[in-house]
Protein backbone atom coordinates (compact mmCIF):
# COMPACT_ATOMS: atom_id res chain seq x y z
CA UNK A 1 0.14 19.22 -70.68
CA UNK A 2 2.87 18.07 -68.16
CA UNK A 3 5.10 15.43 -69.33
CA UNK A 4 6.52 13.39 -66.44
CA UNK A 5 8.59 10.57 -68.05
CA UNK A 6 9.44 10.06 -71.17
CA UNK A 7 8.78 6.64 -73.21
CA UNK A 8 11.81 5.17 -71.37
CA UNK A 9 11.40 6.66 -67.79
CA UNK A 10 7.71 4.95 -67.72
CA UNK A 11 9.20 1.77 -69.06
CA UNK A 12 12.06 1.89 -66.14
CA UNK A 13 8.95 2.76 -63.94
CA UNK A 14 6.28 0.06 -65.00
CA UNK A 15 9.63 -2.72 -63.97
CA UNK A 16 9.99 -1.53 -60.87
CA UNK A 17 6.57 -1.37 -59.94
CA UNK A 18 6.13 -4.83 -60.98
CA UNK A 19 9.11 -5.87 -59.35
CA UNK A 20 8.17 -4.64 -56.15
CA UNK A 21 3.82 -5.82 -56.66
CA UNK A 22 4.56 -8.76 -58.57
CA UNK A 23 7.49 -10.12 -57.98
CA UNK A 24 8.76 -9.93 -54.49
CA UNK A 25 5.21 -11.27 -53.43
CA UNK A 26 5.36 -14.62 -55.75
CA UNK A 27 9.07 -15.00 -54.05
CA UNK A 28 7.76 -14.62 -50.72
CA UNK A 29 4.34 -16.43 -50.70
CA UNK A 30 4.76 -18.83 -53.32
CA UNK A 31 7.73 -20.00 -53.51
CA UNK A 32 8.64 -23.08 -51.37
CA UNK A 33 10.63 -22.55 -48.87
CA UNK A 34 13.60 -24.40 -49.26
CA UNK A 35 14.12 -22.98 -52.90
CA UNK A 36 17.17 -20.43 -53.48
CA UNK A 37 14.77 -18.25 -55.15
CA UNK A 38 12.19 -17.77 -51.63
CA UNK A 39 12.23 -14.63 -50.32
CA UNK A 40 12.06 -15.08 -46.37
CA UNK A 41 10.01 -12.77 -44.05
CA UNK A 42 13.16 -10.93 -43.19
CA UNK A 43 14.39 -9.94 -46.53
CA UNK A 44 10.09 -9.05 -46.93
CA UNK A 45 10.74 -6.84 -43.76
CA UNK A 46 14.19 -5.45 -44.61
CA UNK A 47 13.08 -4.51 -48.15
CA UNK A 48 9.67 -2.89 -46.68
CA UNK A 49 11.78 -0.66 -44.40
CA UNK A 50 14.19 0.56 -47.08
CA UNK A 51 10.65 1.67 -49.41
CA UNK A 52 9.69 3.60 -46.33
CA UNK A 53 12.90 5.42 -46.23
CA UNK A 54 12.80 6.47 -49.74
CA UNK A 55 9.57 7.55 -49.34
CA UNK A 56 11.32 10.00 -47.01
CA UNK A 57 13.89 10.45 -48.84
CA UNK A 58 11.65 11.56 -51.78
CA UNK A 59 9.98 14.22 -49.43
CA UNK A 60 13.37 15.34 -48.28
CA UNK A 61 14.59 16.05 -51.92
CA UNK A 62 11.10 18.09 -52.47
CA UNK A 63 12.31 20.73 -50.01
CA UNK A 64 16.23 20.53 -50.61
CA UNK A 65 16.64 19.34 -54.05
CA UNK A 66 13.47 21.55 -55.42
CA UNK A 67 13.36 24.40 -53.02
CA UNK A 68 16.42 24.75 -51.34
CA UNK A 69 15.32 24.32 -47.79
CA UNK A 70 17.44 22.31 -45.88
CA UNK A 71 16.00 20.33 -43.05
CA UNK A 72 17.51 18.71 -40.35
CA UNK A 73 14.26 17.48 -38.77
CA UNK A 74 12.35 15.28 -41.09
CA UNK A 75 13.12 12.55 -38.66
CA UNK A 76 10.03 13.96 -36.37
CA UNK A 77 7.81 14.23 -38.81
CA UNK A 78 8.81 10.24 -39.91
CA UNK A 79 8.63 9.74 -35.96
CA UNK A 80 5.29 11.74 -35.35
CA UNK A 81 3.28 9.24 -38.06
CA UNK A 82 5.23 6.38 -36.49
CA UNK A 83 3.66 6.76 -33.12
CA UNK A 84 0.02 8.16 -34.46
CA UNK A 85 -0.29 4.38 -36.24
CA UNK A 86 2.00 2.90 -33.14
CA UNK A 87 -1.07 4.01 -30.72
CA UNK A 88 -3.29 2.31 -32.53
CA UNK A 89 -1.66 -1.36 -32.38
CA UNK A 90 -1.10 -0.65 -29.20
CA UNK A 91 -4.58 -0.38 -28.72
CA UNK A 92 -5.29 -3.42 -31.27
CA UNK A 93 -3.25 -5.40 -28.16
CA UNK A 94 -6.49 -5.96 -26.16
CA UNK A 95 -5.85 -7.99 -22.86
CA UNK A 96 -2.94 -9.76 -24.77
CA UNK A 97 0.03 -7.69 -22.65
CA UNK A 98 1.81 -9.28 -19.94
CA UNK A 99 -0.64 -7.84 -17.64
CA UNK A 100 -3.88 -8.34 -19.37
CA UNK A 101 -5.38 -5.08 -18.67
CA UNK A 102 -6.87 -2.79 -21.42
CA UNK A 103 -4.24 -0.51 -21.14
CA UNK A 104 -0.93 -1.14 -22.45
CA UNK A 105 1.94 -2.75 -20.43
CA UNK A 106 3.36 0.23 -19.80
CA UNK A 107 0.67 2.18 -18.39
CA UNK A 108 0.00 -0.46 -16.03
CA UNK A 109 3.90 -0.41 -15.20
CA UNK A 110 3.49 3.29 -14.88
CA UNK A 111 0.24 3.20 -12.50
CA UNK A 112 -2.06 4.89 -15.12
CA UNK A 113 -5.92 4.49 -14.67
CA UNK A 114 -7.15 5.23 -17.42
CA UNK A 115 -5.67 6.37 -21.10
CA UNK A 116 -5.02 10.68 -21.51
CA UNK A 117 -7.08 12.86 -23.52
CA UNK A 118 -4.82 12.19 -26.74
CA UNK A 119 -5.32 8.91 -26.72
CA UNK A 120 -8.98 9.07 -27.07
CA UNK A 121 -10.78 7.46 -30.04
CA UNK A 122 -7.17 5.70 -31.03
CA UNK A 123 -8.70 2.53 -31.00
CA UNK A 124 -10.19 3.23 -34.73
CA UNK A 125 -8.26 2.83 -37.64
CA UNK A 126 -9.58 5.53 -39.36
CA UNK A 127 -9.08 8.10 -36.38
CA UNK A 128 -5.29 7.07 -36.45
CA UNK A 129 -5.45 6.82 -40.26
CA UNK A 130 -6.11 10.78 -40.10
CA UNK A 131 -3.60 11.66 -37.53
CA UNK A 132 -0.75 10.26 -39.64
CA UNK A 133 -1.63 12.83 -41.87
CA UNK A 134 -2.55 15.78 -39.47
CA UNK A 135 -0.17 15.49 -36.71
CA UNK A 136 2.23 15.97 -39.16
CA UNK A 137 0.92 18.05 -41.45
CA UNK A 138 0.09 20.49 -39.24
CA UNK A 139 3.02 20.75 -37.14
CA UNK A 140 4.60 21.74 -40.54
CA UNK A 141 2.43 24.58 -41.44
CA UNK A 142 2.89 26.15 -38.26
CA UNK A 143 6.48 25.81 -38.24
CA UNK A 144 6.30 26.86 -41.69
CA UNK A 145 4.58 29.72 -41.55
CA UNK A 146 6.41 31.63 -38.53
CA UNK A 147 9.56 30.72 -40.13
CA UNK A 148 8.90 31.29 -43.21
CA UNK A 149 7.10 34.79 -42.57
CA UNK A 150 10.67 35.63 -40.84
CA UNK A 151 12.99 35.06 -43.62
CA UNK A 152 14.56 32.21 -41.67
CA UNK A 153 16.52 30.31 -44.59
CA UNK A 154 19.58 28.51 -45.41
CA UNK A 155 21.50 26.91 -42.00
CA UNK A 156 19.45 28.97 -39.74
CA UNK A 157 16.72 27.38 -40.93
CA UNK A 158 18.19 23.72 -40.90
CA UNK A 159 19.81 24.70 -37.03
CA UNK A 160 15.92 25.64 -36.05
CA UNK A 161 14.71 22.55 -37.26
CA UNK A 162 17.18 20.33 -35.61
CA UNK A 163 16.25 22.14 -32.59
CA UNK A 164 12.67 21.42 -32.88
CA UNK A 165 13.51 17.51 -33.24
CA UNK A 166 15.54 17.34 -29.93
CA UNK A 167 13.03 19.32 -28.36
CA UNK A 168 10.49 16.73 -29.26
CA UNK A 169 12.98 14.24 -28.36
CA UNK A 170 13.47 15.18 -25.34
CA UNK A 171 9.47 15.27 -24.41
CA UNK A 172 9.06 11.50 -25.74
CA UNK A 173 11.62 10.37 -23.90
CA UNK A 174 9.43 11.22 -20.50
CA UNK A 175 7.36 8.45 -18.66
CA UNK A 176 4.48 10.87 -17.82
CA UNK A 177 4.00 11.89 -21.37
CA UNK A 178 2.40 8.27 -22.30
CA UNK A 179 4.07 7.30 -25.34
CA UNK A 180 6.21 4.54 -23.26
CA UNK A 181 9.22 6.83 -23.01
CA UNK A 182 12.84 5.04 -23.65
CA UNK A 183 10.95 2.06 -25.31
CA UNK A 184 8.28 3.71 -26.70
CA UNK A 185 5.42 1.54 -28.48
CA UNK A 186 6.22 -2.32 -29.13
CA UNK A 187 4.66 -5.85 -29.06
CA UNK A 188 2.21 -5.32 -31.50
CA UNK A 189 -0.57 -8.13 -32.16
CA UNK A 190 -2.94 -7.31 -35.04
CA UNK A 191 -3.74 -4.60 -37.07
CA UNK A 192 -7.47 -4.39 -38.04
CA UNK A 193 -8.26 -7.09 -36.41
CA UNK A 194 -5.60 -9.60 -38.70
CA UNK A 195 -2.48 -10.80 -36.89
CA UNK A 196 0.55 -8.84 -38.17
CA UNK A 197 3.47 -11.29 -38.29
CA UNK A 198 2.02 -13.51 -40.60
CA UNK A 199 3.91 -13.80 -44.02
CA UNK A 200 0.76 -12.80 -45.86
CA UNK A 201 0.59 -9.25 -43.53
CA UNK A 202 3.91 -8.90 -43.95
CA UNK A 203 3.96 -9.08 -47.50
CA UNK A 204 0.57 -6.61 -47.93
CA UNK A 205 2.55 -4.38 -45.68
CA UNK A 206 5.28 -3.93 -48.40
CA UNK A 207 3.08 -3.82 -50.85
CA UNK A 208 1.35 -0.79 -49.55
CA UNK A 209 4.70 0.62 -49.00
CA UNK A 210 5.42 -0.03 -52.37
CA UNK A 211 2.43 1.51 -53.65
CA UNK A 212 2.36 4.29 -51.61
CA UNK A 213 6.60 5.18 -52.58
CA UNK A 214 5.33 5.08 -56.40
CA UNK A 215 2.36 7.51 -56.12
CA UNK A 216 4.48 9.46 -54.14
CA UNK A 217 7.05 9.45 -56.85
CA UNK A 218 4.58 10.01 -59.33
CA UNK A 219 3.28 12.96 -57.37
CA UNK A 220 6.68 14.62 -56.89
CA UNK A 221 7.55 13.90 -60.44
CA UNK A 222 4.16 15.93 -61.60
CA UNK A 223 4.67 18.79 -59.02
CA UNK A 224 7.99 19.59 -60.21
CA UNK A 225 7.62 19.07 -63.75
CA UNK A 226 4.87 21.81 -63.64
CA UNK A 227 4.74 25.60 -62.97
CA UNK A 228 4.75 25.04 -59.46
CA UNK A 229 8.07 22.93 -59.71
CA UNK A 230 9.98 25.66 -62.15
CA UNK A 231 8.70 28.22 -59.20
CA UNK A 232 10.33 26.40 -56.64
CA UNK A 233 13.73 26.20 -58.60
CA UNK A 234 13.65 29.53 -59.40
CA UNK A 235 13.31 30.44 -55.41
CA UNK A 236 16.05 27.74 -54.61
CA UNK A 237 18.47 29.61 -57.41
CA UNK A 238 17.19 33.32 -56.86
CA UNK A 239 14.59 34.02 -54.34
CA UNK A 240 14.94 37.92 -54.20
CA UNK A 241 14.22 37.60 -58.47
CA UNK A 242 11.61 35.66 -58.19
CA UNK A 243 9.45 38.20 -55.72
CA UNK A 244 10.68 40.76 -57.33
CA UNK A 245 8.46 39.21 -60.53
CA UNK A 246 5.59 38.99 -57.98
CA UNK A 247 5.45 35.76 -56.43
CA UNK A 248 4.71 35.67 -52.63
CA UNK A 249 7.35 32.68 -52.12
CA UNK A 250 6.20 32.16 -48.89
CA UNK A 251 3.46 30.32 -50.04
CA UNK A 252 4.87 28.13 -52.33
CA UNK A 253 8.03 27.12 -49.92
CA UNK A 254 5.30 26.67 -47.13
CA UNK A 255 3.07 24.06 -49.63
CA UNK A 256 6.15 21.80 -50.57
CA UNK A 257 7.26 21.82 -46.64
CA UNK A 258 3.94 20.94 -45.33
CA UNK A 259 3.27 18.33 -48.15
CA UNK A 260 7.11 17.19 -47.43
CA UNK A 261 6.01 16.48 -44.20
CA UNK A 262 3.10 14.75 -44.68
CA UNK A 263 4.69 12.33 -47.13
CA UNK A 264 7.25 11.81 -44.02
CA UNK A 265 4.39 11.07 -41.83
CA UNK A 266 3.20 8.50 -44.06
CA UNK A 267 5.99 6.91 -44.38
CA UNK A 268 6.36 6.23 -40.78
CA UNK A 269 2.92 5.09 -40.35
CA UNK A 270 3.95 2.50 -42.70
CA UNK A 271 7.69 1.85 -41.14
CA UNK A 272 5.89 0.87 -37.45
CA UNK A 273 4.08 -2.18 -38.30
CA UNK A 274 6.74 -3.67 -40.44
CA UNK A 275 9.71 -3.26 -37.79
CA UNK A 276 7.58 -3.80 -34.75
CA UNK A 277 8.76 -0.87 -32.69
CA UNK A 278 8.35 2.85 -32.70
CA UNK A 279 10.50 4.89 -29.71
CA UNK A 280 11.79 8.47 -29.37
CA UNK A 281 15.46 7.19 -31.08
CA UNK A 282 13.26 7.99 -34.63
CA UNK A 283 13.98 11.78 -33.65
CA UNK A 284 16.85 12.07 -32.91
CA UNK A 285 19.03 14.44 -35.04
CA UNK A 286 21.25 11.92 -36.37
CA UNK A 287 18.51 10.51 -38.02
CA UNK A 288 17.27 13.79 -39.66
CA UNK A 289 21.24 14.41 -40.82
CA UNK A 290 21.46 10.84 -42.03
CA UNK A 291 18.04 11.42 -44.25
CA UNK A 292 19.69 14.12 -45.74
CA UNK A 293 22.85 12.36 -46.79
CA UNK A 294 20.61 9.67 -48.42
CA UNK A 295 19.68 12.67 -50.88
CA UNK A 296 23.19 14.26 -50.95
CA UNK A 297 24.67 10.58 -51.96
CA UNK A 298 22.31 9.68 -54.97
CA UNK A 299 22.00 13.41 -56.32
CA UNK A 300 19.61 15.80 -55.34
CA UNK A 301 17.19 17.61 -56.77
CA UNK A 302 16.69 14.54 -59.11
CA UNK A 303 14.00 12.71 -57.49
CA UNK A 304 15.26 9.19 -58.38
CA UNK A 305 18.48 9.57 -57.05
CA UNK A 306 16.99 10.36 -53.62
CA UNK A 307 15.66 6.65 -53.97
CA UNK A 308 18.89 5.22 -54.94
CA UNK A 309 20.71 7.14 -51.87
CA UNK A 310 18.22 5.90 -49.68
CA UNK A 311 18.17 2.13 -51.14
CA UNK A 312 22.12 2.34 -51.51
CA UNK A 313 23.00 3.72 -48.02
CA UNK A 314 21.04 1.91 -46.22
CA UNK A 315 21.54 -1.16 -48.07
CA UNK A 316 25.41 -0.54 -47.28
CA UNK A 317 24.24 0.17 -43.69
CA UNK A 318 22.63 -3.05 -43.29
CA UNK A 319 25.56 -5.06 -45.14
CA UNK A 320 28.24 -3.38 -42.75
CA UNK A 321 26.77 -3.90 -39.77
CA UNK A 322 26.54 -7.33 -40.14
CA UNK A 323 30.12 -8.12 -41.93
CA UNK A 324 32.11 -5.75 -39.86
CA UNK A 325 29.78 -4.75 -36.76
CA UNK A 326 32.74 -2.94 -34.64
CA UNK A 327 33.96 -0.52 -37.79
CA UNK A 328 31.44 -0.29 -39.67
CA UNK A 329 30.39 3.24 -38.81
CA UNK A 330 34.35 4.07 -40.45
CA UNK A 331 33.01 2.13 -44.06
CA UNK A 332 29.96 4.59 -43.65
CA UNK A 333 32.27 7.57 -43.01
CA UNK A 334 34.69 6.86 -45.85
CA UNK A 335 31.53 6.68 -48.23
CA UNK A 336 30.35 9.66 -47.47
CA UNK A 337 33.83 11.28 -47.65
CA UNK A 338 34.46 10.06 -51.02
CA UNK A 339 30.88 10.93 -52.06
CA UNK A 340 31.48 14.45 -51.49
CA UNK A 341 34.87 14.67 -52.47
CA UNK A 342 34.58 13.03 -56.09
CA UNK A 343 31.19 13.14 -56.13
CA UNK A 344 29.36 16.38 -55.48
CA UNK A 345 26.31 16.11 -57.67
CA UNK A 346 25.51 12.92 -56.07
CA UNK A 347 25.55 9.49 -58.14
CA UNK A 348 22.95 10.57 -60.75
CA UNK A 349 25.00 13.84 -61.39
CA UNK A 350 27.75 12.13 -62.03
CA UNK A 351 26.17 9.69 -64.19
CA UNK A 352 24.81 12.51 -66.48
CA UNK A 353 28.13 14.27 -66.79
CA UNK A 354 29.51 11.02 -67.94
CA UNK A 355 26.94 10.49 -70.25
CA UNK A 356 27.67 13.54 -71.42
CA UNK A 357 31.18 12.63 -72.13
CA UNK A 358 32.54 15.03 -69.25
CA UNK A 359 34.15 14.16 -66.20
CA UNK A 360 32.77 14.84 -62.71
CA UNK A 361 33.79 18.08 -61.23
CA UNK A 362 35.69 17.74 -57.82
CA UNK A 363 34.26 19.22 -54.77
């Protein structure tokens, strides 16, 4: 049977989880207000977006850290379930727009008549539900497969993908392609039916963020602990030895990818509602390269230091901006410099040499 912590990993589990589905909602709901200890709907909001991009940053470690595929496009797949839930709040709108039409503002701007074939049946929750998973998903596979099938690895492999994000960019970013172009999807109401800025929404909103980064973690954790994990390391390390045994890699690399994917997808589906926008800037490549330093910076193929990478940068990304907002891309620059420099195996890697009593091995 498949061990996935040991006694202390599932105690340093069972804290955060009820940190993050006990704790932060007492803070934020019951709590008074003008105590030191209340938790205000930003932080609520702040802290929801940071769970979303670990989520990603877990799915991004599943194909780098695990397999050794490195991707410089998970920020379309993050994007693509972003606008799959995005269409439906948009539709959850109703005559509430500035123009009070059943189409959304800017379809009215545009002179639409009536919504385009993909937008059909968008106005169900479950319909959506199913396209953050799909869309995705299945964009993946097909990718997969033809590149897979053609041996396309290492930075061919992350070049294509990169490719395939600013393509997608580029069609988003078009007016006739209905997904509001250079502002995208915004102004959301409700979401099944409840408004969405109340504190109470916006707390259940990072509590299913919470709960979905945990079974995700719990998930990765399994896959790699099994057969199927020591697979995948063996293709990262020595792909040619591996078929050689018998293995058709192709499958294997194409599983983790797809599921990769569809973890990203999720993840975005749960990013929209909590930040209140989704627009055609999620896919751009500087957001795929930036997931991938999230992984690089807390360690990967380590699974929990993808989530501290993702918590730490961003959390420095969010402090700098506000305390130095014209340098603070330089602080962000240095870190990563000094990260790779002094720290090659990522924080986690060098917390294990240290624990092992050796120092951390320059780049």
């Amino acid at each position: 049977m498949t061990r996935l912590f040991s006694a202390r990993g599932w105690i340093a589990l069972a804290a955060f989880a009820a940190a993050l589905l006990l704790v932060v909602p007492v803070l934020a709901l019951v709590v008074p207000q003008g105590s030191a200890l209340h938790l205000s709907q930003y932080w609520v909001g702040l802290c929801g977006k940071f769970l979303c991009y670990a989520i990603v940053a877990l799915a991004m470690d599943l194909v780098w850290g695990y397999a050794g595929i490195l991707s410089l496009g998970h920020g379309l797949f993050f994007a693509l379930g972003g606008y799959a839930m995005g269409m439906y709040l948009m539709r959850q709108i109703g005559l509430d727009g500035v123009y009070h039409s059943p189409l959304p503002d800017f379809m009215v701007f545009l002179d639409w008549k009536a919504y385009p074939w993909y937008w059909s049946f968008t106005e169900h929750f479950w319909y959506c539900a199913a396209l953050v998973v799909l869309v995705p998903g299945l964009l993946a596979y097909v990718f997969g497969w033809f590149a897979f099938r053609s041996r396309i690895k290492g930075v061919y492999f992350a070049i294509i993908t990169q490719a395939l994000t600013y393509a997608a960019l580029l069609l988003f970013f078009r007016n006739d392609t209905g997904f509001g172009g250079n502002n995208g999807f915004t102004d959301f109401k409700r979401i099944l039916g409840i408004p969405i800025a109340t504190p109470q929404m916006r707390v259940v909103l990072f509590m299913l963020s919470a709960g979905a980064l945990i079974g995700s973690l719990l998930l990765a954790r399994w896959l790699v602990s099994s057969k199927f994990g020591r697979v995948l390391a063996a293709i990262r390390d020595a792909e040619p030895r591996v078929m050689f045994c018998g293995y058709n890699t192709e499958h294997y690399k194409l599983f983790v990818w797809t599921l990769s994917a569809v973890l990203c997808g999720i993840a975005g589906a749960l990013y929209v509602p909590q930040v209140g926008i989704i627009n055609p800037s999620e896919m751009s490549p500087a957001n795929s390269i930036e997931i991938a330093i999230w992984v690089a910076v807390g360690g990967r193929g380590t699974l929990v230091g993808a989530l501290l990478g993702a918590f730490a940068v961003n959390g420095a990304k969010s402090f700098f901006t506000q305390a130095f907002p014209e340098i603070w891309l330089y602080f962000l620059g240095l870190l990563f410099v000094l990260v790779t420099l002094f720290l090659p195996q990522g924080v986690v890697g060098a917390l294990r040499l240290l624990r092992r009593g050796k120092p951390a091995p320059a780049a």
